[in-house]
N, C-alpha and C. Protein backbone atom coordinates (compact mmCIF):
# COMPACT_ATOMS: atom_id res chain seq x y z
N UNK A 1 17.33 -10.17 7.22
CA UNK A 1 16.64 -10.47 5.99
C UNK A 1 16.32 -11.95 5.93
N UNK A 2 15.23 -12.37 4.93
CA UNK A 2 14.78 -13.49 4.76
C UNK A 2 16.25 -14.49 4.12
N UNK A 3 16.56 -15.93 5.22
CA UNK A 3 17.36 -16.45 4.38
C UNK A 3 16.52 -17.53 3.32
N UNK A 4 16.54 -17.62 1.95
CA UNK A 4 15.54 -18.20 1.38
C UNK A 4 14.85 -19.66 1.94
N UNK A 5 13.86 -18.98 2.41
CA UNK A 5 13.03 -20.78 2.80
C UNK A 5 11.93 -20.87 1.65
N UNK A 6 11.65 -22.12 2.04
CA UNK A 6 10.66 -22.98 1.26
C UNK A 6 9.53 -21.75 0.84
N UNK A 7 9.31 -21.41 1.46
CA UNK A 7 7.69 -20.45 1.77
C UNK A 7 7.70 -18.59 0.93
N UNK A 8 9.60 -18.78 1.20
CA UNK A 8 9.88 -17.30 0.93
C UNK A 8 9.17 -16.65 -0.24
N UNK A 9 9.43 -17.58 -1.53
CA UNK A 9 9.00 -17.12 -3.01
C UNK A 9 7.12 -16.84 -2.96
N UNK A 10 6.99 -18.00 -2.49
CA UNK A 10 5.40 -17.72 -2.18
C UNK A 10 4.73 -15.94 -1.59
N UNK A 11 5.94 -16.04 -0.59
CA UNK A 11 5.39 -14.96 0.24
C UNK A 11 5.64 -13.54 -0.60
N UNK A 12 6.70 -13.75 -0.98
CA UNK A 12 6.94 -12.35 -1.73
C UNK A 12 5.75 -12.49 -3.38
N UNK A 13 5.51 -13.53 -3.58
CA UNK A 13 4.42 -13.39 -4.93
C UNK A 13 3.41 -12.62 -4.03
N UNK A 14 2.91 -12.78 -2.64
CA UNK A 14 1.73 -12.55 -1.93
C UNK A 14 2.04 -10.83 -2.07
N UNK A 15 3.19 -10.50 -1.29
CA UNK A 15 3.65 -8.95 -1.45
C UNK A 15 3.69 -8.39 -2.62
N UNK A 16 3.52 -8.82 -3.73
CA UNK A 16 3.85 -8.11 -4.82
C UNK A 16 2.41 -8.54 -5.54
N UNK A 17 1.68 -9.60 -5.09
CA UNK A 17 0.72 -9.22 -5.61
C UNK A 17 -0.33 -7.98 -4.71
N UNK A 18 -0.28 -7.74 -3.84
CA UNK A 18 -1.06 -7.14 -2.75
C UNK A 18 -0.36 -5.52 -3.56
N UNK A 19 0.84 -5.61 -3.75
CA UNK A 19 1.27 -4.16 -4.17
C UNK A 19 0.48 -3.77 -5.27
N UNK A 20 0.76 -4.40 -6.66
CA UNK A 20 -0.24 -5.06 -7.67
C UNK A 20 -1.64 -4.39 -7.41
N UNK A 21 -2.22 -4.78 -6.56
CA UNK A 21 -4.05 -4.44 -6.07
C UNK A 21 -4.07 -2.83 -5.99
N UNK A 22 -2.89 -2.56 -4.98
CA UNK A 22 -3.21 -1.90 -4.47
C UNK A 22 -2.38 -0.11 -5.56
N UNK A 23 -1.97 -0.26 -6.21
CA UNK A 23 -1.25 0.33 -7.17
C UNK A 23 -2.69 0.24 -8.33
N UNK A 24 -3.07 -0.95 -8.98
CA UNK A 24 -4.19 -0.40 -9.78
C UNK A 24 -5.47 -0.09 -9.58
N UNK A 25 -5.43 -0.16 -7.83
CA UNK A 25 -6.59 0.75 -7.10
C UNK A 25 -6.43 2.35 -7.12
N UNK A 26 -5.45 2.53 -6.54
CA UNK A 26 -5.13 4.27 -6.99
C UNK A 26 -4.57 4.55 -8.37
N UNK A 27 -4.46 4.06 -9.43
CA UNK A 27 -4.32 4.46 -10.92
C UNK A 27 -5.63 4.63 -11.48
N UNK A 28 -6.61 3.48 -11.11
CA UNK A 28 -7.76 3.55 -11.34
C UNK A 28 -8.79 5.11 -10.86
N UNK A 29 -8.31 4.64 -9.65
CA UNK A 29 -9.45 5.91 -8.75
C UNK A 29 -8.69 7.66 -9.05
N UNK A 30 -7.61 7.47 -8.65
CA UNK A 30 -6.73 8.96 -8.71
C UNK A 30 -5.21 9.22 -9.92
N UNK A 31 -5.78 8.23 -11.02
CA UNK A 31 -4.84 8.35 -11.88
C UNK A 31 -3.26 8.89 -11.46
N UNK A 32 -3.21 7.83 -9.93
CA UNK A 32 -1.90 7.96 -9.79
C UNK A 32 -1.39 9.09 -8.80
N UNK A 33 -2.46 10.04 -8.68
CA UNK A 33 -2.10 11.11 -8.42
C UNK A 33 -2.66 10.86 -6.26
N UNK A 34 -1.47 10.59 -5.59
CA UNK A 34 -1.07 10.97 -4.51
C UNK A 34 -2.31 12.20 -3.33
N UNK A 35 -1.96 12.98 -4.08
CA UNK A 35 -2.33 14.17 -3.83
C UNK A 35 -4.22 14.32 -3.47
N UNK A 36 -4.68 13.66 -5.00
CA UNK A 36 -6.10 13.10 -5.29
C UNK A 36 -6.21 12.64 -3.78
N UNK A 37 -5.52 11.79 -3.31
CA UNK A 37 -6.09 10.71 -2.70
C UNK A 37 -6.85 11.50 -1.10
N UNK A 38 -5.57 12.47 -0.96
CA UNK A 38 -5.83 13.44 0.24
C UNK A 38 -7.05 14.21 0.14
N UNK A 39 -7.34 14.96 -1.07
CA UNK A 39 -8.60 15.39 -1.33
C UNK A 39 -9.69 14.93 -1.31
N UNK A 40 -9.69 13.39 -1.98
CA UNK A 40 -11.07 12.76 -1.55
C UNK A 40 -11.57 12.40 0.21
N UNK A 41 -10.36 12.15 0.81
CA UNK A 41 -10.84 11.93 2.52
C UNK A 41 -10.98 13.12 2.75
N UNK A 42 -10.68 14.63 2.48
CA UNK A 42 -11.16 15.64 3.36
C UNK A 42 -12.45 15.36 2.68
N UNK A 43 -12.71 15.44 1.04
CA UNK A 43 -14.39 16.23 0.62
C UNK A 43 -15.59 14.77 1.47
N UNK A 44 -14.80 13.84 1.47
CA UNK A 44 -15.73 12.66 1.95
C UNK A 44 -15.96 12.99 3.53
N UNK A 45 -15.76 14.11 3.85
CA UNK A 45 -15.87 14.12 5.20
C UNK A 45 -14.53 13.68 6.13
N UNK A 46 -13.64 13.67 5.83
CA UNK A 46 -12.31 12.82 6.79
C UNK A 46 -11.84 14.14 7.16
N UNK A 47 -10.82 14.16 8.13
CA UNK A 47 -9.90 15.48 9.16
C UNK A 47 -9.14 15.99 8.19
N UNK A 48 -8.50 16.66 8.26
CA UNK A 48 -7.46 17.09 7.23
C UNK A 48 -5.71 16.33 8.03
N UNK A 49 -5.82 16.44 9.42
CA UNK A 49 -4.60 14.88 9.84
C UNK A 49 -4.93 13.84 9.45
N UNK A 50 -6.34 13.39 9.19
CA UNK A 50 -5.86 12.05 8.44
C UNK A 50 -5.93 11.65 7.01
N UNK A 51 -5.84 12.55 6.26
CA UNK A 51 -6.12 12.86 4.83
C UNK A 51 -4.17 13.12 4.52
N UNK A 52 -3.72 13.68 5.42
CA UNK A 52 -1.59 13.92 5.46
C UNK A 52 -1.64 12.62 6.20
N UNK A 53 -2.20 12.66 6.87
CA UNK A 53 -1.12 10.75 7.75
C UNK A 53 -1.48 9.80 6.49
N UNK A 54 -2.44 9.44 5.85
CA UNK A 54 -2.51 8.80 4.84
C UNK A 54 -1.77 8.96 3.83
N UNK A 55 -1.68 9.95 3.28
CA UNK A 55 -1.00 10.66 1.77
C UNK A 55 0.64 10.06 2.43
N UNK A 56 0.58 10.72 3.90
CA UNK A 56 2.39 10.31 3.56
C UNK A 56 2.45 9.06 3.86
N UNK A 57 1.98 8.09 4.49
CA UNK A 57 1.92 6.47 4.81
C UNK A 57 1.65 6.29 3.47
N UNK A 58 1.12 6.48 2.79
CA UNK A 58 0.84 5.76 0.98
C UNK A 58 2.74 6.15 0.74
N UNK A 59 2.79 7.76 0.99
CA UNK A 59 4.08 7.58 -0.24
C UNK A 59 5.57 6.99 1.18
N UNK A 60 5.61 6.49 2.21
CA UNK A 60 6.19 5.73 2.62
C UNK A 60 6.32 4.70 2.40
N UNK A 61 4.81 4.03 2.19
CA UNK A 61 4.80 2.52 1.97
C UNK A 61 5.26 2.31 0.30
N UNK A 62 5.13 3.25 -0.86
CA UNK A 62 5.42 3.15 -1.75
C UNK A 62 7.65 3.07 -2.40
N UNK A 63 7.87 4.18 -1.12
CA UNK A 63 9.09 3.89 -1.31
C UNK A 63 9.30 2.85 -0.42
N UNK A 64 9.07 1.78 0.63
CA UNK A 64 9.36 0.68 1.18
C UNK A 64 9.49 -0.39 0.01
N UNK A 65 7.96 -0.06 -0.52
CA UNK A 65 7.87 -1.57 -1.56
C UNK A 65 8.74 -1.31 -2.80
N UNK A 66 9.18 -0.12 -3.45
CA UNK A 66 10.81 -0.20 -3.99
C UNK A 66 11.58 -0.82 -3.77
N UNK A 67 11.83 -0.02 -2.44
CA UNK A 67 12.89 -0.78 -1.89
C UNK A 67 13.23 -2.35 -1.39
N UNK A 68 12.33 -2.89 -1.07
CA UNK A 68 12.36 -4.32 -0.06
C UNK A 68 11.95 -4.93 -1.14
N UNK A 69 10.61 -4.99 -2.19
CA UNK A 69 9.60 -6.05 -2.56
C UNK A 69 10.18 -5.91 -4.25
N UNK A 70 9.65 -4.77 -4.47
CA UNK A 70 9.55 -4.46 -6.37
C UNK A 70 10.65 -4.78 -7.05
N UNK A 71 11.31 -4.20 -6.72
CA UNK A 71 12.65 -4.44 -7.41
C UNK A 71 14.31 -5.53 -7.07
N UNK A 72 13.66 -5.98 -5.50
CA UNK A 72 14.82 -6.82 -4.90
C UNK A 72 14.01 -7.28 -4.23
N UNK A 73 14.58 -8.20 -3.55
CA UNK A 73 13.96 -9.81 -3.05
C UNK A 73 14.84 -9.29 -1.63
N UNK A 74 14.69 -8.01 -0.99
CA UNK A 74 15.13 -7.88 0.45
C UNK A 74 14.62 -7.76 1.10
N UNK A 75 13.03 -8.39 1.17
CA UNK A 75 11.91 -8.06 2.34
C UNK A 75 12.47 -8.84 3.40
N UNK A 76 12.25 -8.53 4.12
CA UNK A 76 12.48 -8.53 5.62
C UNK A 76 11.40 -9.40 6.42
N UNK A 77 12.12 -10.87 7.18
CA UNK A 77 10.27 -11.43 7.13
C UNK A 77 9.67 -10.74 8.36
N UNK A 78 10.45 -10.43 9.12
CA UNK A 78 9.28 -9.79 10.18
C UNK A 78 8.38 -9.01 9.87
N UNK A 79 8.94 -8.04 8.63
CA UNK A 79 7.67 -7.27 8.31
C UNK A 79 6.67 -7.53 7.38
N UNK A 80 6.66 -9.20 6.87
CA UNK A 80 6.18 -9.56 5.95
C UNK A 80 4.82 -9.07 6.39
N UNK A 81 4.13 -9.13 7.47
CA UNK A 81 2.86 -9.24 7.86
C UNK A 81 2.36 -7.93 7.92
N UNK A 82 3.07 -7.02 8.66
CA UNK A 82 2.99 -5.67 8.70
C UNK A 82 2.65 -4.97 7.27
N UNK A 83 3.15 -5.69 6.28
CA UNK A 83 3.07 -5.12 4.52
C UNK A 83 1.81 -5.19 4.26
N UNK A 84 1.25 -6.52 4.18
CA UNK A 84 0.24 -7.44 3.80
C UNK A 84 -1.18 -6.53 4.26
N UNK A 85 -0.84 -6.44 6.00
CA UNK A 85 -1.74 -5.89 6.59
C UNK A 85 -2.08 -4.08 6.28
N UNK A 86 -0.93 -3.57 6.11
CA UNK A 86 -1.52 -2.11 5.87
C UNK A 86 -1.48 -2.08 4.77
N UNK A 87 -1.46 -2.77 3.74
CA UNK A 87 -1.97 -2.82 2.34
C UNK A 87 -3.31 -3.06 2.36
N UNK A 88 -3.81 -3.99 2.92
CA UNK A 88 -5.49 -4.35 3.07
C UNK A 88 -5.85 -2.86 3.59
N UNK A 89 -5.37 -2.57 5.02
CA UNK A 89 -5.93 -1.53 5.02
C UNK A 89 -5.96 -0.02 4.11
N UNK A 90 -5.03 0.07 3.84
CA UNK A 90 -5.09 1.69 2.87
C UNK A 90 -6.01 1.03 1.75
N UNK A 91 -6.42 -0.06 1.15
CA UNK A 91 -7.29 -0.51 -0.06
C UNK A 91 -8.77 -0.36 0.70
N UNK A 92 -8.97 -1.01 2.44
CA UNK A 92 -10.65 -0.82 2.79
C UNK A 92 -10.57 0.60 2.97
N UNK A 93 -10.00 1.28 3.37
CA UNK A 93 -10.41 2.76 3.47
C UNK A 93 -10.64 3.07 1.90
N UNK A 94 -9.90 3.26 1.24
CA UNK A 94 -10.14 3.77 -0.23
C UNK A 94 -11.81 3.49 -0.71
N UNK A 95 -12.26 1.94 -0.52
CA UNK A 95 -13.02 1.28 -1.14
C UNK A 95 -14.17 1.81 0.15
N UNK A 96 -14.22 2.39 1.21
CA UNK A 96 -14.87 3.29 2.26
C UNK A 96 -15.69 4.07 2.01
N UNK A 97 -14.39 4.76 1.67
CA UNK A 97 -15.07 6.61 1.44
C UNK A 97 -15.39 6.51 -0.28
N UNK A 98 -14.79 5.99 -1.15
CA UNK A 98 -15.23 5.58 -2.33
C UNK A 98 -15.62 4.58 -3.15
N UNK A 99 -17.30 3.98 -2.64
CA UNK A 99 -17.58 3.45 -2.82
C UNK A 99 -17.84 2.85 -4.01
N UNK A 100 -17.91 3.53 -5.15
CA UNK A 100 -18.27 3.48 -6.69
C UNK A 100 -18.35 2.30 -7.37
């Protein structure tokens, strides 16, 4: 785990704001609803494996950021980047196939 450096607080505002984005991107679009999200990549044309690899990577990454970011200051810095980054990504796909 991160021992607190200079940079740490910064970084976790970055993680929690990126969670932030990406939380009132799917409240907005699928009122939350998980499930929604799988339905729009099949009707938009997506596989039905990557409509489940998504749905469960959303609700993985959702219990990660519980765990590590939201509620405790136990992020882990190696994976600081890894967070950051598949947060951007599950938000450009969303903003992809639903352009609106």
């Amino acid at each position: 785990m991160c021992a607190l450096k200079p940079w740490f607080s910064i970084t976790m505002l970055s993680v929690n704001f990126a969670l932030m984005c990406l939380t009132e991107m799917f409240w907005t679009i699928f009122e939350n609803q998980i499930s929604a999200l799988g339905a729009l990549i099949k009707e938009r044309g997506g596989s039905p494996e990557l409509a489940n690899m998504f749905t469960k990577l959303v609700e993985y990454y959702a219990h990660y950021q519980n765990r590590y970011v939201k509620h405790t200051d136990k992020l882990i810095e190696q994976e600081i980047e890894f967070v950051i980054e598949i947060t951007s990504v599950f938000m450009k796909h969303v903003v992809r196939i639903n352009p609106q």
